[in-house]
N, C-alpha and C. Protein backbone atom coordinates (compact mmCIF):
# COMPACT_ATOMS: atom_id res chain seq x y z
N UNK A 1 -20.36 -3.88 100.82
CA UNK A 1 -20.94 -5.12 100.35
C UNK A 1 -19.85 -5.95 99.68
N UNK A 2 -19.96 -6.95 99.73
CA UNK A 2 -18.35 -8.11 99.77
C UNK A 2 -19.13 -9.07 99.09
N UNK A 3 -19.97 -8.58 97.56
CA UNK A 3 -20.66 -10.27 96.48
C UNK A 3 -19.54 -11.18 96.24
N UNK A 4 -19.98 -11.89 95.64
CA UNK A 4 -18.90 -12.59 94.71
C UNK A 4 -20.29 -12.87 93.65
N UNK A 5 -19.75 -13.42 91.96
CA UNK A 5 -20.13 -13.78 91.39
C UNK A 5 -19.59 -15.15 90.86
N UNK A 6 -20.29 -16.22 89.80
CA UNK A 6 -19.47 -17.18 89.54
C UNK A 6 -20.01 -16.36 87.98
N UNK A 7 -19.04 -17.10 87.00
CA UNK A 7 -18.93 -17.17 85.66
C UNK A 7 -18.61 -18.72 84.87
N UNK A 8 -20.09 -18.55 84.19
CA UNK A 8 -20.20 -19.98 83.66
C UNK A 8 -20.06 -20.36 82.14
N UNK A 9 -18.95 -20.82 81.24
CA UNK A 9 -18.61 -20.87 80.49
C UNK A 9 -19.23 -22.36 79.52
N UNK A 10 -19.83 -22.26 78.30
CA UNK A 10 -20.52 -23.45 77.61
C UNK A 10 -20.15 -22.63 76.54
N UNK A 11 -20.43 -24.31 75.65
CA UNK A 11 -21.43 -23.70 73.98
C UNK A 11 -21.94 -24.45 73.78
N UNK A 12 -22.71 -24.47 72.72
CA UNK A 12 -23.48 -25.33 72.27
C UNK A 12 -24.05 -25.13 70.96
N UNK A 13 -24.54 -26.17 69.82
CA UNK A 13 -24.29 -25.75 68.28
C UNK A 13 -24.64 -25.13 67.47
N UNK A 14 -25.94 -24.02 67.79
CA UNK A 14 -26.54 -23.00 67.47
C UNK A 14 -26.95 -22.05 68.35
N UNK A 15 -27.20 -20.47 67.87
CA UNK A 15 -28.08 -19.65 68.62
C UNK A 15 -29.03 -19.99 68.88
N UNK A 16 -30.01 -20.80 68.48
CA UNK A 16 -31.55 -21.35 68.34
C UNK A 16 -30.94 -22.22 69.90
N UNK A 17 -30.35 -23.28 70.08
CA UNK A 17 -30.07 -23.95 71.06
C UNK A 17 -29.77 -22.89 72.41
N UNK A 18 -28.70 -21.64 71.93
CA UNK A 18 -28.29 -21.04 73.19
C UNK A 18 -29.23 -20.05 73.57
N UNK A 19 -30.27 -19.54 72.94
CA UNK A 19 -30.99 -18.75 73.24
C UNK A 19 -32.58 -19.39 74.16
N UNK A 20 -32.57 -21.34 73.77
CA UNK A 20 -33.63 -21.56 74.46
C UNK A 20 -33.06 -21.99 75.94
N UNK A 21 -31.53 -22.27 75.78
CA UNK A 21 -30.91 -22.41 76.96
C UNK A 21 -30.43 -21.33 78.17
N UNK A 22 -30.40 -20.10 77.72
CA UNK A 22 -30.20 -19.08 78.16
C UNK A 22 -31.93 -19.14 79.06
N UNK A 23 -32.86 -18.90 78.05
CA UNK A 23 -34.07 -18.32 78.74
C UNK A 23 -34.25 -19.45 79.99
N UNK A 24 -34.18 -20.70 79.77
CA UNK A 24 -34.86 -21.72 80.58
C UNK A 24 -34.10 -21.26 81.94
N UNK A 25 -32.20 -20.66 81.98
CA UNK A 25 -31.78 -20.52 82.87
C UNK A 25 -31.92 -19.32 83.51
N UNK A 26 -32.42 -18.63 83.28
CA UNK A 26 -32.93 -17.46 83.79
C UNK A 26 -33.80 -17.47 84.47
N UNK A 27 -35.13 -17.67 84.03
CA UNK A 27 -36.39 -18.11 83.97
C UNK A 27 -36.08 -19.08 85.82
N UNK A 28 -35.61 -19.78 85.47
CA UNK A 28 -35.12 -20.75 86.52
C UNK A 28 -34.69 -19.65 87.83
N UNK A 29 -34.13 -18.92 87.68
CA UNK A 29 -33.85 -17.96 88.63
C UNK A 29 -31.86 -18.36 88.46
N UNK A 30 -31.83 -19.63 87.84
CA UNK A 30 -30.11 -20.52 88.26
C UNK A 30 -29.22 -19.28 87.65
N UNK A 31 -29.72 -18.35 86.85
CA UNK A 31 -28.50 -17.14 86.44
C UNK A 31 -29.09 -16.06 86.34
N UNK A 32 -28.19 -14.74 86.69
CA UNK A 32 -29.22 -13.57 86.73
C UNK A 32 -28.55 -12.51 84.78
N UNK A 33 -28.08 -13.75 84.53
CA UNK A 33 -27.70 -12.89 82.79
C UNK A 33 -26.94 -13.94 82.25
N UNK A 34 -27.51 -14.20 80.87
CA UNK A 34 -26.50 -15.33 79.95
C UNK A 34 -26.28 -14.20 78.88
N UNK A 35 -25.33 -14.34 78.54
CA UNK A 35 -24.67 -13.38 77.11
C UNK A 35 -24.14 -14.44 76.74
N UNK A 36 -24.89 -14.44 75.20
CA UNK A 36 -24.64 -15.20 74.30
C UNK A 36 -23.67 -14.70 73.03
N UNK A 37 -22.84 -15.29 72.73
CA UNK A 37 -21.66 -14.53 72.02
C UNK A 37 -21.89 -15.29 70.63
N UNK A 38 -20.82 -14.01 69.46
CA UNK A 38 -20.87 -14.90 67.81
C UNK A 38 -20.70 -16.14 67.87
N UNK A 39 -20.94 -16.71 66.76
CA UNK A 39 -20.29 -18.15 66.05
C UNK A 39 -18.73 -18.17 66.42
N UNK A 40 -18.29 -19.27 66.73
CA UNK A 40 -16.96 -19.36 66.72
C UNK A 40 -16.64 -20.74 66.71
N UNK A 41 -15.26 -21.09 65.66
CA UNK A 41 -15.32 -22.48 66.00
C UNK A 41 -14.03 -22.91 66.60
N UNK A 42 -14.91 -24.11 67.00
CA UNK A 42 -13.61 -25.32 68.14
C UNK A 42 -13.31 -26.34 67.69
N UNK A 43 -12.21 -26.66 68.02
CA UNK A 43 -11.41 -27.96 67.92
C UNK A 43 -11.17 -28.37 68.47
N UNK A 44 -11.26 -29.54 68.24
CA UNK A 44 -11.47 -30.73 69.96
C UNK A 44 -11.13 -32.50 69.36
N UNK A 45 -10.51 -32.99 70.11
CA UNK A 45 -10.60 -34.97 69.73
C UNK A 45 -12.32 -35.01 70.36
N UNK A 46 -12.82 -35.99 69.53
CA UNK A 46 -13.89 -36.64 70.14
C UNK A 46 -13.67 -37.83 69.43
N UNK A 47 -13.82 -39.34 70.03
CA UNK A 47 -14.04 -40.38 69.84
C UNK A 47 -12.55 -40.59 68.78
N UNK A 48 -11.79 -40.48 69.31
CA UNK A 48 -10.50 -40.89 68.26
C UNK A 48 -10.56 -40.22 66.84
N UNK A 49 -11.09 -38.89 67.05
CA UNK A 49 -10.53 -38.34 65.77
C UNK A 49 -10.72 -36.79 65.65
N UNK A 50 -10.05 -35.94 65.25
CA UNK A 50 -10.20 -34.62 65.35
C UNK A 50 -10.86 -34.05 64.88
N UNK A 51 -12.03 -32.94 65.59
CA UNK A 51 -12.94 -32.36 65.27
C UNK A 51 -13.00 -31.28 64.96
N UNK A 52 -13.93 -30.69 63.98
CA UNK A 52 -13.79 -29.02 63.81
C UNK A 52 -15.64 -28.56 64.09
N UNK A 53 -15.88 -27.58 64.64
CA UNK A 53 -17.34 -27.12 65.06
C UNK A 53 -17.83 -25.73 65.07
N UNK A 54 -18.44 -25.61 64.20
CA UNK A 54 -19.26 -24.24 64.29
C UNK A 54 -19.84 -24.66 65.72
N UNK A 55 -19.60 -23.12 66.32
CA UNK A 55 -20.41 -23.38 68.05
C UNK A 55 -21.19 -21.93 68.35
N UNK A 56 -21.99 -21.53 69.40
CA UNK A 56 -21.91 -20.49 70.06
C UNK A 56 -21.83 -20.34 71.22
N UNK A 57 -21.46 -19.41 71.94
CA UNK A 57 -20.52 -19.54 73.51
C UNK A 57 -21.44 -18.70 74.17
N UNK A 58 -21.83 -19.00 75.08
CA UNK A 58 -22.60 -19.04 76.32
C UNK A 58 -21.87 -18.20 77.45
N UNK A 59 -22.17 -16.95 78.18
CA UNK A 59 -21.47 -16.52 79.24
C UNK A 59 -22.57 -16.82 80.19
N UNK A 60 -22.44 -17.63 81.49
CA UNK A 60 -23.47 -17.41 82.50
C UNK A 60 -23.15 -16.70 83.87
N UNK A 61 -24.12 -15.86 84.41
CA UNK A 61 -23.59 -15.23 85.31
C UNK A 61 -24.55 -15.77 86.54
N UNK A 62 -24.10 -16.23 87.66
CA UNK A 62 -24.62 -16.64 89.05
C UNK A 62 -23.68 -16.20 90.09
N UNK A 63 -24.86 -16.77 90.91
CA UNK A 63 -24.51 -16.63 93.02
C UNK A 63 -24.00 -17.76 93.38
N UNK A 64 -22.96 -17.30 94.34
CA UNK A 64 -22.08 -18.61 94.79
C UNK A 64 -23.38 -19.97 95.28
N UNK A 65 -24.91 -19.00 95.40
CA UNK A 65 -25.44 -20.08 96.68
C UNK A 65 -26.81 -20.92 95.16
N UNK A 66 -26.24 -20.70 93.84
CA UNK A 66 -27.21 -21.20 93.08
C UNK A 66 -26.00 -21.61 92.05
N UNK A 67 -24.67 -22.34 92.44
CA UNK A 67 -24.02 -22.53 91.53
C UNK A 67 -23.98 -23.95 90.93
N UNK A 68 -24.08 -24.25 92.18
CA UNK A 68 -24.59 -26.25 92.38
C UNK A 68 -26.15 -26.59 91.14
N UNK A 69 -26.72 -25.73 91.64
CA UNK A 69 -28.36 -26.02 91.01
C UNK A 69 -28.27 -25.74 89.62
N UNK A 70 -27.61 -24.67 89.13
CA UNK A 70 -27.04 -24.62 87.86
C UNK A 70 -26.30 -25.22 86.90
N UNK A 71 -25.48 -25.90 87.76
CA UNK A 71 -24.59 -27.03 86.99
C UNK A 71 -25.24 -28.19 86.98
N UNK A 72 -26.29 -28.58 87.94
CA UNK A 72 -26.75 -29.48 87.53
C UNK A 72 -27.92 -29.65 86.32
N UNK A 73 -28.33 -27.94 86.40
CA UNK A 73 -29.21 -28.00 85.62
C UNK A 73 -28.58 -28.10 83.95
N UNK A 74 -27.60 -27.46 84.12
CA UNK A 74 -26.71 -27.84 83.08
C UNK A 74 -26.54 -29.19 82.02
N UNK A 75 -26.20 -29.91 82.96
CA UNK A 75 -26.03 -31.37 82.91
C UNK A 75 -27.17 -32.13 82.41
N UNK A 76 -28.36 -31.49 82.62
CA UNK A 76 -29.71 -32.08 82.44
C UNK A 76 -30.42 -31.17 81.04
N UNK A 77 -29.89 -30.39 81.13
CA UNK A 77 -30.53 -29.15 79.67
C UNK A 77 -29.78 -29.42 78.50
N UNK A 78 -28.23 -29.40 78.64
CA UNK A 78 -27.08 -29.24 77.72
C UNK A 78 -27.65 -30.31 76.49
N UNK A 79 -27.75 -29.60 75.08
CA UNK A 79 -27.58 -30.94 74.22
C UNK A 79 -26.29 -32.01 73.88
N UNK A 80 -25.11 -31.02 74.51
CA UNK A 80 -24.14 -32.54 74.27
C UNK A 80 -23.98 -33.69 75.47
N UNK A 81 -23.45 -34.59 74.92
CA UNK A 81 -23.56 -35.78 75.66
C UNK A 81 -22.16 -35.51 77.28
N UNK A 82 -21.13 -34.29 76.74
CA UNK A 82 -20.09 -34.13 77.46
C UNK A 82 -20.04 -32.48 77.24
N UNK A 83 -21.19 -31.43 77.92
CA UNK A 83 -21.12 -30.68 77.19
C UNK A 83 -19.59 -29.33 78.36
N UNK A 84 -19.16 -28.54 77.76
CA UNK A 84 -18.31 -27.72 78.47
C UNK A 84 -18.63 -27.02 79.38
N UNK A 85 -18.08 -26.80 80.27
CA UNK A 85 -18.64 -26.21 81.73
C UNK A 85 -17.62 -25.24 82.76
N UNK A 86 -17.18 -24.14 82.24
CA UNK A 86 -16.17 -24.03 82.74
C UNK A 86 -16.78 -22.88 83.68
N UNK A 87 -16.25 -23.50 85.28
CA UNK A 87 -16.74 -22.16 86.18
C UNK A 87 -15.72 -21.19 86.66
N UNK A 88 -15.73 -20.13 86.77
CA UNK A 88 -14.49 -18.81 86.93
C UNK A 88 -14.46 -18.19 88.00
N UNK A 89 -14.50 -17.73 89.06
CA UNK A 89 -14.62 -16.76 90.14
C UNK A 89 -14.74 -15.15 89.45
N UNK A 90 -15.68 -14.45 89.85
CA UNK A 90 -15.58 -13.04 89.32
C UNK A 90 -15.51 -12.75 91.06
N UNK A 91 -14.39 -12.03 91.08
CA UNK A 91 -14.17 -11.45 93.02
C UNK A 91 -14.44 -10.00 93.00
N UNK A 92 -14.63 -9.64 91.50
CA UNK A 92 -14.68 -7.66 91.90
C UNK A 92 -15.25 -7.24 90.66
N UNK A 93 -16.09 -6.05 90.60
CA UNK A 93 -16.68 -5.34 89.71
C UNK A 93 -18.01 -4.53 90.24
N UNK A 94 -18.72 -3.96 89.24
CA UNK A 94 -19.63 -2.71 89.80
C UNK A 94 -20.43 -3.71 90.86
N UNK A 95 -20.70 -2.73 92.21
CA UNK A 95 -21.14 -3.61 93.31
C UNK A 95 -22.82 -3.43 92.80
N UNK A 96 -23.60 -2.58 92.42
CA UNK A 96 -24.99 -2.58 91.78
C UNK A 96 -25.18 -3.83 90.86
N UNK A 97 -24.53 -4.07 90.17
CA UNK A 97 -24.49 -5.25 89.50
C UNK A 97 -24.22 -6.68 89.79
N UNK A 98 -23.54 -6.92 90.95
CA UNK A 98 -23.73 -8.01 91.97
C UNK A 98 -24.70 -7.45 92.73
N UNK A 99 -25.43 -6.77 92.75
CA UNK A 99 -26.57 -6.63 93.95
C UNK A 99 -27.65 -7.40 93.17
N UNK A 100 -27.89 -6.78 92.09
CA UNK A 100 -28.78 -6.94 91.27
C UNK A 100 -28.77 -8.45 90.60
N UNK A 101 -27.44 -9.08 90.74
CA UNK A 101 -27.45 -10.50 89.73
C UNK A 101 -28.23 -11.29 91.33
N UNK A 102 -27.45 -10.84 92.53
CA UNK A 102 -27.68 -12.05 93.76
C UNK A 102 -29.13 -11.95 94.13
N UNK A 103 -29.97 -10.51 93.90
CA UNK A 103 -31.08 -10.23 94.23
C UNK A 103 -32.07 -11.36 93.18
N UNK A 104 -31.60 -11.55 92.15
CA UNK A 104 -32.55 -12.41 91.05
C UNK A 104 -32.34 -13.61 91.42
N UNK A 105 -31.37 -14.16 91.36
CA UNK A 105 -30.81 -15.92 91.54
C UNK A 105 -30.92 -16.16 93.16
N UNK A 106 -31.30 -15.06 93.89
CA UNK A 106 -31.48 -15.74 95.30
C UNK A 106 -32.72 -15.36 96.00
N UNK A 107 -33.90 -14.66 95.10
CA UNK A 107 -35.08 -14.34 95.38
C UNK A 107 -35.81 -15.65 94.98
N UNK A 108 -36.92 -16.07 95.89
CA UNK A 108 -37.78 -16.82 95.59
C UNK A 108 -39.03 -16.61 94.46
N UNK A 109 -39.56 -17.36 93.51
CA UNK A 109 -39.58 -17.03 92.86
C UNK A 109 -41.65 -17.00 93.06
């Protein structure tokens, strides 16, 4: 068996936020696991001036064939106005566990 996975990278400014964002994407079928990680903060320019942010970081895990529907759903869920989106290739790891992520995000629901 030859999966691939994608890996979807956000945050957003509380657990309360990443935990209703996690479920909605699940739920959705658009990821078959969000791991939601500690507080951590970022630094970033926004609007001409440098920022500091308590955040929490978001891992999303999807199928190459629900990666589109996810990002868009992204785009439409996310509370920031520019929120982070970083997608990764995962090409290898336990093959039960790509069976099991592609079996959720590509079963009808």
């Amino acid at each position: 068996m030859n999966l691939h996975l994608w890996l979807v990278m956000t945050t957003v400014e509380n657990r309360k936020q990443a935990e209703r964002l996690a479920a909605e994407l699940v739920e959705r079928r658009l990821a078959a696991c969000v791991s939601i990680g500690a507080t951590l903060t970022s630094v970033y320019p926004w609007q001409g001036q440098i920022e500091t942010a308590e955040e929490t970081p978001l891992m999303i895990k999807t199928s190459p064939q629900r990666l589109d529907a996810l990002k868009s759903a992204l785009e439409k869920l996310h509370p920031y106005d520019v929120p982070e989106m970083l997608v990764l290739p995962v090409n290898d790891g336990l093959p039960a566990y790509f069976a099991w992520a592609h079996e959720w995000t590509n079963h009808e629901n």
